[in-house]
N, C-alpha and C. Protein backbone atom coordinates (compact mmCIF):
# COMPACT_ATOMS: atom_id res chain seq x y z
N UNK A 1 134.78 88.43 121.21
CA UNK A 1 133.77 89.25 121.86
C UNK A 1 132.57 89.40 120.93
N UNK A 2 131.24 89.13 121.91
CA UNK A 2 130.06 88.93 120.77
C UNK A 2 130.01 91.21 121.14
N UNK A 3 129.33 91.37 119.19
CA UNK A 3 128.90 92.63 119.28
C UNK A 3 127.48 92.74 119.95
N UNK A 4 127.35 93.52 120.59
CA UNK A 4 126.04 94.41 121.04
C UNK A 4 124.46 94.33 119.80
N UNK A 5 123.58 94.23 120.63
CA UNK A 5 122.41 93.86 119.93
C UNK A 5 121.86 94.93 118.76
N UNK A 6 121.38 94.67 117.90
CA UNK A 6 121.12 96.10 117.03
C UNK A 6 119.35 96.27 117.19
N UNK A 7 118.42 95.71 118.23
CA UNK A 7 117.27 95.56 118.35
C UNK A 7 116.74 95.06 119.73
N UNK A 8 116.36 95.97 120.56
CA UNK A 8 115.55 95.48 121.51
C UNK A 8 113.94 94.86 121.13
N UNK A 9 113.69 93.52 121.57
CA UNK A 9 112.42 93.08 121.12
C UNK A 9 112.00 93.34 122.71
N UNK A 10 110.51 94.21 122.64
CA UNK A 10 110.14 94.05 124.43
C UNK A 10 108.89 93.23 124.13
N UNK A 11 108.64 92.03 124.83
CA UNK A 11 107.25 91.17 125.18
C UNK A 11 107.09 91.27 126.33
N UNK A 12 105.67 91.48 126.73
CA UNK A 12 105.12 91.17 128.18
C UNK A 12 104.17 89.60 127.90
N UNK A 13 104.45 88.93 128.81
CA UNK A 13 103.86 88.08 129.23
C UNK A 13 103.65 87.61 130.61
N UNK A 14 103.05 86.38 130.61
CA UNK A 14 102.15 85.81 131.74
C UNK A 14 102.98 84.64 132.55
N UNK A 15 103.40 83.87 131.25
CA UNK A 15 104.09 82.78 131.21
C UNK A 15 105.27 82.66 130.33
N UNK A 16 106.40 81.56 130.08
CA UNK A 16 107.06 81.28 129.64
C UNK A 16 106.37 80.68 127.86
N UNK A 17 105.56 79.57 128.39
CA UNK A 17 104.57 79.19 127.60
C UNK A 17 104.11 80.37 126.43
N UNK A 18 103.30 81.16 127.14
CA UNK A 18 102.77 81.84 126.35
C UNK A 18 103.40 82.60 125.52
N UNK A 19 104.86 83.08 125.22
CA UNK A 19 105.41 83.58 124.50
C UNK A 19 106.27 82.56 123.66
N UNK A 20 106.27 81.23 123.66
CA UNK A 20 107.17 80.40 122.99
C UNK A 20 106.66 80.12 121.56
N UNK A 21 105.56 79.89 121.14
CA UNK A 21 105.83 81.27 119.25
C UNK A 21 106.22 81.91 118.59
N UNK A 22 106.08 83.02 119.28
CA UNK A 22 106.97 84.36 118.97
C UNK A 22 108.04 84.16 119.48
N UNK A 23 109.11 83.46 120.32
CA UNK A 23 110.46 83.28 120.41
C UNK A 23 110.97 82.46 119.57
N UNK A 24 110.06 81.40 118.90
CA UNK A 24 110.66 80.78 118.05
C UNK A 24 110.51 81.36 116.49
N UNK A 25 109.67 81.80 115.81
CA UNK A 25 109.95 83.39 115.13
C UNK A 25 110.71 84.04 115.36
N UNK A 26 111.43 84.85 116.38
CA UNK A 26 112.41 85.57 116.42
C UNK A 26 113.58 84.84 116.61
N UNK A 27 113.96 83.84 116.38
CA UNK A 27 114.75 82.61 116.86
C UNK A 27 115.20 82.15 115.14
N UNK A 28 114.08 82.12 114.56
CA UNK A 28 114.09 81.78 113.34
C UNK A 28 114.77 83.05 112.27
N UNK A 29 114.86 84.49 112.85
CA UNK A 29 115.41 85.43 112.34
C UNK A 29 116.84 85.48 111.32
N UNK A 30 117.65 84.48 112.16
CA UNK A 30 118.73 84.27 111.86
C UNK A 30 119.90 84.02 113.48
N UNK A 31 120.55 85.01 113.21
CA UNK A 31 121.54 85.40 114.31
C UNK A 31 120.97 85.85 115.61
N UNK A 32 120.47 85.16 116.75
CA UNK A 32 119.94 85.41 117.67
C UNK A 32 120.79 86.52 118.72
N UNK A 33 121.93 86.68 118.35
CA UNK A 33 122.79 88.09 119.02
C UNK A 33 122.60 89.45 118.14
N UNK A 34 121.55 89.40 116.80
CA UNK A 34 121.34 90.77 117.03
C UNK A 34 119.98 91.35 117.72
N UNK A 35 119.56 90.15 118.09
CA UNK A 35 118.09 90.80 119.09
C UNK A 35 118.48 90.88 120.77
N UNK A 36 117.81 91.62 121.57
CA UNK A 36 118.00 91.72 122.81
C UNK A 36 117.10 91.76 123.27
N UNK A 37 116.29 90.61 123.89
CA UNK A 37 115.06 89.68 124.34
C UNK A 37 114.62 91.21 125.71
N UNK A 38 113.34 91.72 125.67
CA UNK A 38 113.59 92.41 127.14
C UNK A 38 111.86 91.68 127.52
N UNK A 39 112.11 91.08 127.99
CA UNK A 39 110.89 90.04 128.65
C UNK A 39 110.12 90.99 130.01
N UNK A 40 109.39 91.12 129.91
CA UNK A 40 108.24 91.75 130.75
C UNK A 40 107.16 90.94 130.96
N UNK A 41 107.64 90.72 132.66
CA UNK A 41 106.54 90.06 133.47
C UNK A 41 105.53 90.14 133.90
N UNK A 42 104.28 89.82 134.03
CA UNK A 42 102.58 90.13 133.87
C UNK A 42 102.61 89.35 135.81
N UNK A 43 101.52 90.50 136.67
CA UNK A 43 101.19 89.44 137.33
C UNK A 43 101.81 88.43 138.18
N UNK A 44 103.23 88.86 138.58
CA UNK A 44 103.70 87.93 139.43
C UNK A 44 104.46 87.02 138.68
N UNK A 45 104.42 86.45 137.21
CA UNK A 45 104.65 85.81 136.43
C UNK A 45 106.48 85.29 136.66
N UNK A 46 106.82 84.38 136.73
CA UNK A 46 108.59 83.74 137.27
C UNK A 46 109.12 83.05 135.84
N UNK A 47 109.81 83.46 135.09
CA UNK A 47 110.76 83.17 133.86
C UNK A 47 112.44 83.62 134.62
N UNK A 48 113.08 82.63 133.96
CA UNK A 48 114.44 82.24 134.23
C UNK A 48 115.10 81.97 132.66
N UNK A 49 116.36 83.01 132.74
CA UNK A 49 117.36 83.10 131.72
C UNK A 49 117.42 81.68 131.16
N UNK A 50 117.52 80.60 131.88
CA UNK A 50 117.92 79.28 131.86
C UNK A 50 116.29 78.69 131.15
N UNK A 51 115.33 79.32 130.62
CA UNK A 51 114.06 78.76 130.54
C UNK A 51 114.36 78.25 129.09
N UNK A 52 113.50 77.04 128.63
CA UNK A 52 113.26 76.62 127.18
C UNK A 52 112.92 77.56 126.62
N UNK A 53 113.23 77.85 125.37
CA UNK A 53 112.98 79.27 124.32
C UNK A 53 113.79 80.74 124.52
N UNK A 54 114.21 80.81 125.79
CA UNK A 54 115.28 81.76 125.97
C UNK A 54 117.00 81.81 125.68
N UNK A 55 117.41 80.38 126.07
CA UNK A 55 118.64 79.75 126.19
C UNK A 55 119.62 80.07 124.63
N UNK A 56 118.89 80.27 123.83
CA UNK A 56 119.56 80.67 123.07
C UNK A 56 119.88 81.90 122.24
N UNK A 57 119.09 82.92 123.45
CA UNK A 57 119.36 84.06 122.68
C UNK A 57 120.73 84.85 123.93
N UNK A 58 121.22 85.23 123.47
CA UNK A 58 122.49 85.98 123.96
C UNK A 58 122.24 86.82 125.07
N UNK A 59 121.18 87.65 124.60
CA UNK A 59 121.04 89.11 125.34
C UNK A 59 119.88 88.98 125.83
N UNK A 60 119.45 88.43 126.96
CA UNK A 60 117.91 88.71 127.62
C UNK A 60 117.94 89.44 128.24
N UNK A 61 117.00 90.02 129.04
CA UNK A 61 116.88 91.12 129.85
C UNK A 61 115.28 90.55 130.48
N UNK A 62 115.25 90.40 131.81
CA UNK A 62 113.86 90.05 132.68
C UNK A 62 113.48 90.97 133.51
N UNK A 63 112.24 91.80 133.05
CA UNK A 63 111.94 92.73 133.67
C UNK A 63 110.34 92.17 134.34
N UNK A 64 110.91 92.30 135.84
CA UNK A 64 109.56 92.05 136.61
C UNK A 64 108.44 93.18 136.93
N UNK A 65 107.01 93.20 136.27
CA UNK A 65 106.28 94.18 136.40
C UNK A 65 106.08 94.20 137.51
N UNK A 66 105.46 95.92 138.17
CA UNK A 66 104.80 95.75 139.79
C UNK A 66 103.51 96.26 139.31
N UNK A 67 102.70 95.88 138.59
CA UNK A 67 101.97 96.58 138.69
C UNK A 67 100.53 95.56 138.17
N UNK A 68 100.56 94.25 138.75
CA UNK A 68 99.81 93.01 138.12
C UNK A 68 99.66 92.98 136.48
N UNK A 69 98.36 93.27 136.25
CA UNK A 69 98.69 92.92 134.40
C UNK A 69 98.58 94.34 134.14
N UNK A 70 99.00 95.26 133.69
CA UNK A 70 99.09 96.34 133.50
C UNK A 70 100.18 96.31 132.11
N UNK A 71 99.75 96.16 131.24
CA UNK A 71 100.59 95.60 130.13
C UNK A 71 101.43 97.00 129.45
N UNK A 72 100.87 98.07 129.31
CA UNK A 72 101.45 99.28 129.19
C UNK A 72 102.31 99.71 130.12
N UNK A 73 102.35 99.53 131.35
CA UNK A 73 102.99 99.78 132.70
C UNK A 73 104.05 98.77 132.34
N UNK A 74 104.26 97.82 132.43
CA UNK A 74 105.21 96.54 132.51
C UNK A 74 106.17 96.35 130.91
N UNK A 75 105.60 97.19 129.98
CA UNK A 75 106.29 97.54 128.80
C UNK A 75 107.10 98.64 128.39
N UNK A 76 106.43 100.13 129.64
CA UNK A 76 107.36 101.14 129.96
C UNK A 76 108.53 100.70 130.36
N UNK A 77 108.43 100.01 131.33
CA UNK A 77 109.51 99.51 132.29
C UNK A 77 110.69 98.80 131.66
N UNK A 78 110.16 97.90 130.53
CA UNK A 78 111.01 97.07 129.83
C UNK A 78 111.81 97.89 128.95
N UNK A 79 111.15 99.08 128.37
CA UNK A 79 111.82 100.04 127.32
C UNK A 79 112.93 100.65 128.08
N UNK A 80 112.72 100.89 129.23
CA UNK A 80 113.39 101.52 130.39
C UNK A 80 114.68 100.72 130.41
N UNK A 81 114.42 99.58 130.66
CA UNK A 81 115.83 98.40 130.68
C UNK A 81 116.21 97.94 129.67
N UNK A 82 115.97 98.22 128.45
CA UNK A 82 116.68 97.97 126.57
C UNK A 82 117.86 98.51 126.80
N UNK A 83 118.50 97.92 125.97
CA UNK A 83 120.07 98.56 125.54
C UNK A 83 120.55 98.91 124.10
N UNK A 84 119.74 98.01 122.94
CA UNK A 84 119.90 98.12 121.29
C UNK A 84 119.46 99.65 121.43
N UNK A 85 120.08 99.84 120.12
CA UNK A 85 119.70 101.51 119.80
C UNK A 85 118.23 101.71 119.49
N UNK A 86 117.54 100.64 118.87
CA UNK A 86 116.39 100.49 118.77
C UNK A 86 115.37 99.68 119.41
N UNK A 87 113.91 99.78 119.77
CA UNK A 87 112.94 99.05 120.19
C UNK A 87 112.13 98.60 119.56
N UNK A 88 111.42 97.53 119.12
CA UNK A 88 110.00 97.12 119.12
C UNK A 88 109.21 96.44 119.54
N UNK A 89 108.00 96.27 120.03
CA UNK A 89 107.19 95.57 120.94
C UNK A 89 106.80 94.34 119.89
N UNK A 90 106.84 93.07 120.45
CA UNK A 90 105.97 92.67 120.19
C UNK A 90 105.38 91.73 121.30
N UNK A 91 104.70 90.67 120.40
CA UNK A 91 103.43 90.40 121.09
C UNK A 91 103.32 88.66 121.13
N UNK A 92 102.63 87.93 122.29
CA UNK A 92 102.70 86.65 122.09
C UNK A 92 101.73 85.78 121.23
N UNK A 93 100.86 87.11 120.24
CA UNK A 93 99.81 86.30 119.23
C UNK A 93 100.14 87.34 118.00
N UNK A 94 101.05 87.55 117.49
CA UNK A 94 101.92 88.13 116.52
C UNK A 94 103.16 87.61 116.19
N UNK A 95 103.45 87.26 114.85
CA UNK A 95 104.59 86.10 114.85
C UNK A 95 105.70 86.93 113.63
N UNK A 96 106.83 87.73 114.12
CA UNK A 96 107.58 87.80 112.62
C UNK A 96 107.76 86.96 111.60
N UNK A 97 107.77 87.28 110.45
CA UNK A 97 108.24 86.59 109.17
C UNK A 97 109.39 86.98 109.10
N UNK A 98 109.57 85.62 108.05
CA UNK A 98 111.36 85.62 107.94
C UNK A 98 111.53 87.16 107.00
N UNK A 99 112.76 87.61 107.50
CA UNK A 99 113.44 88.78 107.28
C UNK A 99 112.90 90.25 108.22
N UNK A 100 112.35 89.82 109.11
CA UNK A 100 111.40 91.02 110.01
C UNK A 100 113.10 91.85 110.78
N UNK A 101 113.37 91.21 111.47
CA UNK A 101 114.59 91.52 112.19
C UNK A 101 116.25 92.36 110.75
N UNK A 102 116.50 91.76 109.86
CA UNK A 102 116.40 93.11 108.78
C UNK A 102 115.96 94.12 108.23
N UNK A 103 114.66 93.95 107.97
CA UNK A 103 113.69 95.30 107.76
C UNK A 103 113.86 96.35 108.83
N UNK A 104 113.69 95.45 110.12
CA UNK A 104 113.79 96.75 111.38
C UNK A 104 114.82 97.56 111.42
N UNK A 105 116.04 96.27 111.37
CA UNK A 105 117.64 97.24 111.46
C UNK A 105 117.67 98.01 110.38
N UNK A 106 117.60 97.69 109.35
CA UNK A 106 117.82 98.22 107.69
C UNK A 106 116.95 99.72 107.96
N UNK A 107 116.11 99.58 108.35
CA UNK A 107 115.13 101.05 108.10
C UNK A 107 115.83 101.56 109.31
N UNK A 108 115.59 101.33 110.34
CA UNK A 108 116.25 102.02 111.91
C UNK A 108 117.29 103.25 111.29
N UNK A 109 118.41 102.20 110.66
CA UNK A 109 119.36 102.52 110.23
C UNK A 109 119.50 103.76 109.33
N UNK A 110 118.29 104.07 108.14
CA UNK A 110 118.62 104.53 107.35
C UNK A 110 118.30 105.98 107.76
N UNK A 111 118.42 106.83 107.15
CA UNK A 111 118.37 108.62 107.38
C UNK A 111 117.03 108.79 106.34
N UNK A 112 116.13 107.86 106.42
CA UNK A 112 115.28 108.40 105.13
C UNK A 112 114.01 108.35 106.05
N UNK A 113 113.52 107.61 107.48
CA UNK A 113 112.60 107.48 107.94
C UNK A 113 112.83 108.36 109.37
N UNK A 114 111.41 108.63 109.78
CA UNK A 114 111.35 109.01 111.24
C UNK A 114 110.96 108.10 112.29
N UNK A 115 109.88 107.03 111.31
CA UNK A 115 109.07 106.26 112.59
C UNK A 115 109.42 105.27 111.71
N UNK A 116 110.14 103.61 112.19
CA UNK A 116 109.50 102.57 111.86
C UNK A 116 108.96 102.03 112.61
N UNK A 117 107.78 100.88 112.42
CA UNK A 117 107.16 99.96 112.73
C UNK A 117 106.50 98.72 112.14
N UNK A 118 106.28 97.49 112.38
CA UNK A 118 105.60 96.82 111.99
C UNK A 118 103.86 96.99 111.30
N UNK A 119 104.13 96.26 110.11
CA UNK A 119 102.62 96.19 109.27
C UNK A 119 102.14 94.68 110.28
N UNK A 120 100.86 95.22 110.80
CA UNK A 120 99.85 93.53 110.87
C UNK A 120 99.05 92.71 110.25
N UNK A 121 99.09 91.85 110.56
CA UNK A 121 97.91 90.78 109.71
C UNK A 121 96.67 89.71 110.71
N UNK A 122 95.68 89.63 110.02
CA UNK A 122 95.45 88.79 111.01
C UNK A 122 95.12 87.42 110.84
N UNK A 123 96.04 86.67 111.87
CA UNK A 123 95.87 85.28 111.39
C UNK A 123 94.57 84.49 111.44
N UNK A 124 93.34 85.66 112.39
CA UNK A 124 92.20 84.69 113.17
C UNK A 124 91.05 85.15 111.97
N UNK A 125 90.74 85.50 110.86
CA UNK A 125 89.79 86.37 109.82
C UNK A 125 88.41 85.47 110.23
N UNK A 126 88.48 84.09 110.69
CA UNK A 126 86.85 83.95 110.74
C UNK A 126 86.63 84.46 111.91
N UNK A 127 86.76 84.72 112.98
CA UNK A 127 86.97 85.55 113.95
C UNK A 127 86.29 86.85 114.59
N UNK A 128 84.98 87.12 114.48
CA UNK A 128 84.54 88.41 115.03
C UNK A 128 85.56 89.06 115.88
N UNK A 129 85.67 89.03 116.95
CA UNK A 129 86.19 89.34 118.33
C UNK A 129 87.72 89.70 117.94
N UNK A 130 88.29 88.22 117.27
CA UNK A 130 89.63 89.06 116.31
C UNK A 130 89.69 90.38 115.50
N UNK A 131 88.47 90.00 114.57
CA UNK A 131 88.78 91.69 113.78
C UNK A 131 88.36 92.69 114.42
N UNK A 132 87.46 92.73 115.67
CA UNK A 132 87.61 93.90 116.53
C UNK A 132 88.37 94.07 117.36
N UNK A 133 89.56 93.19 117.29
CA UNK A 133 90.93 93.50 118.51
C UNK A 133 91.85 93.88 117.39
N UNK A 134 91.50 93.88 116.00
CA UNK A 134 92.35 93.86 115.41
C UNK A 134 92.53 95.40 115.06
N UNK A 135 91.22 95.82 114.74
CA UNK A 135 90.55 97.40 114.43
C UNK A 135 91.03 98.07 115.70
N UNK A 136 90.67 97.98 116.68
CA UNK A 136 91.16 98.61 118.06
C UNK A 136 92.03 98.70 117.96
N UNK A 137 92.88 97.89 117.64
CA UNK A 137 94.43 97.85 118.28
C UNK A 137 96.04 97.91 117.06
N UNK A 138 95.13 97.61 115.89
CA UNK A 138 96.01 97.95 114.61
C UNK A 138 95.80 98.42 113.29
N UNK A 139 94.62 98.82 113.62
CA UNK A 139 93.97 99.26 112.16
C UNK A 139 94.51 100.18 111.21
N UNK A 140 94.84 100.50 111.81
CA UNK A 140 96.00 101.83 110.65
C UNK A 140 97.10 101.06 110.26
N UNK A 141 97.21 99.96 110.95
CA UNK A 141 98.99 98.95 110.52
C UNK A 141 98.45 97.55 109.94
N UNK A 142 96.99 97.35 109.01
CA UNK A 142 96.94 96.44 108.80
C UNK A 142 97.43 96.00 107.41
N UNK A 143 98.05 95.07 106.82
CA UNK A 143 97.96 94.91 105.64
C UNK A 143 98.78 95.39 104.97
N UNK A 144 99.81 96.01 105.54
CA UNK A 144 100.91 97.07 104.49
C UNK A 144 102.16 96.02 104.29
N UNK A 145 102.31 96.25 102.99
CA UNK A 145 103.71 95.03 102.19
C UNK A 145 104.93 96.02 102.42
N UNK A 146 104.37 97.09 103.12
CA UNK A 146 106.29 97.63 102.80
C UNK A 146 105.62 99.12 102.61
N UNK A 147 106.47 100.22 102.97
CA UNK A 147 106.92 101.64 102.09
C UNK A 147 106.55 102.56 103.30
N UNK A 148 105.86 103.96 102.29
CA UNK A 148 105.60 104.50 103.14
C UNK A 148 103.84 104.92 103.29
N UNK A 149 103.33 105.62 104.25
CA UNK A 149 101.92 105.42 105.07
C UNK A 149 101.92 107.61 104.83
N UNK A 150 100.93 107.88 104.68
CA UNK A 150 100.60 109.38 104.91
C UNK A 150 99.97 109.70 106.09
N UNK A 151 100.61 109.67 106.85
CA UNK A 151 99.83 110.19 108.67
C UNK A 151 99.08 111.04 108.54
N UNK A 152 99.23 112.15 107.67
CA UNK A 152 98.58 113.52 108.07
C UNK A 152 98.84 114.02 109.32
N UNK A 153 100.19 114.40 109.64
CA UNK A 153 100.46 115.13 111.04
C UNK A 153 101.42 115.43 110.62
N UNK A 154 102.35 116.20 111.64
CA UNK A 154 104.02 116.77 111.36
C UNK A 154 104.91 115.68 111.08
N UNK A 155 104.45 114.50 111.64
CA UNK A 155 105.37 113.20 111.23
C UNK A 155 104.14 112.85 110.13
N UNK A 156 105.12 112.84 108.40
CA UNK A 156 104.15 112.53 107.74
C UNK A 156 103.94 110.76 107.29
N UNK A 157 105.18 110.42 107.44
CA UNK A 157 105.31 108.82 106.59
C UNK A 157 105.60 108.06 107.93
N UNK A 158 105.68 106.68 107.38
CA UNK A 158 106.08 105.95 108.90
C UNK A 158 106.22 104.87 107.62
N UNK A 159 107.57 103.50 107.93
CA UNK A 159 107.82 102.37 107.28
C UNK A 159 107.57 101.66 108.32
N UNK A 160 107.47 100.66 107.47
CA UNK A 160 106.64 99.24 108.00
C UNK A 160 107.97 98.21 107.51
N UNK A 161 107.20 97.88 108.11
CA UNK A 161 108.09 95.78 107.89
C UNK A 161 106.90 94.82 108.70
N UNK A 162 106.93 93.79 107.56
CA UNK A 162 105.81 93.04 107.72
C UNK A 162 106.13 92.02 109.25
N UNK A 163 105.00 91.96 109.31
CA UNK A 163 104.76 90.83 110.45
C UNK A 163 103.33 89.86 110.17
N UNK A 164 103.38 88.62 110.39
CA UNK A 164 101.98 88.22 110.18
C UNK A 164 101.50 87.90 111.47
């Protein structure tokens, strides 16, 4: 009997295509039964358990959005249908590095954090349009090798684990 996943990964996408990067990054993790794939559909979008880049992870989960591209909407939904004790989103232009899928469990795990999440990077730097999707959308998570972050709120620290 395979054990139960220790990590829900939720992606929304469009296509099959468009997430086959980042599945092969998380593929590359190691042991593809401790992640639990929760795939979120964009738009009408048709992926099958049986698809190239899925087939070998254990635990998928296909969650069809109703709500066209509504990427926050269609990622609720997916969190909704996880089963690992833990979640993290990612993304089909965000790629884990090797040991990402330890860092997550390892910290999840420990009694010393409240929030983990991924540190970003960005792969596009000549890029205008990148470093302003990057500022919008991760600027407080850019660049961190590890530890802890000073929020300044009631939740004061938050750990990271890298992603590039």
């Amino acid at each position: 009997m395979i054990a139960p996943p220790g990590l829900s990964v939720v992606l929304a996408t469009d296509a099959a295509a468009t997430i086959s990067t980042t599945l092969r990054h998380l593929h590359a993790q190691g042991d593809p039964a401790r992640i639990e794939l929760v795939i979120a559909t964009l738009a009408g979008a048709v992926l099958h358990r049986d698809d190239p880049g899925l087939r070998d992870f254990p635990f998928v989960r296909i969650v069809h959005g109703d709500d066209g591209m509504n990427i926050a909407r269609a990622e609720a939904q997916a969190v909704a249908a996880a089963t690992a004790p833990w979640v993290v989103f990612a993304e089909s232009c965000a790629f884990p590095r090797p040991g990402f899928v330890d860092a997550m469990i390892g910290a999840c795990q420990s009694d010393r954090w409240t929030v983990v999440g991924p540190a970003m990077r960005n792969r596009n730097p000549a890029s205008d349009a990148s470093w302003a999707a990057m500022q919008i959308n991760y600027g407080r998570w850019q660049d961190i090798s590890g530890g802890e972050i000073d929020l300044g709120s009631p939740v004061t620290t938050a750990r990271t684990a890298g992603m590039r």
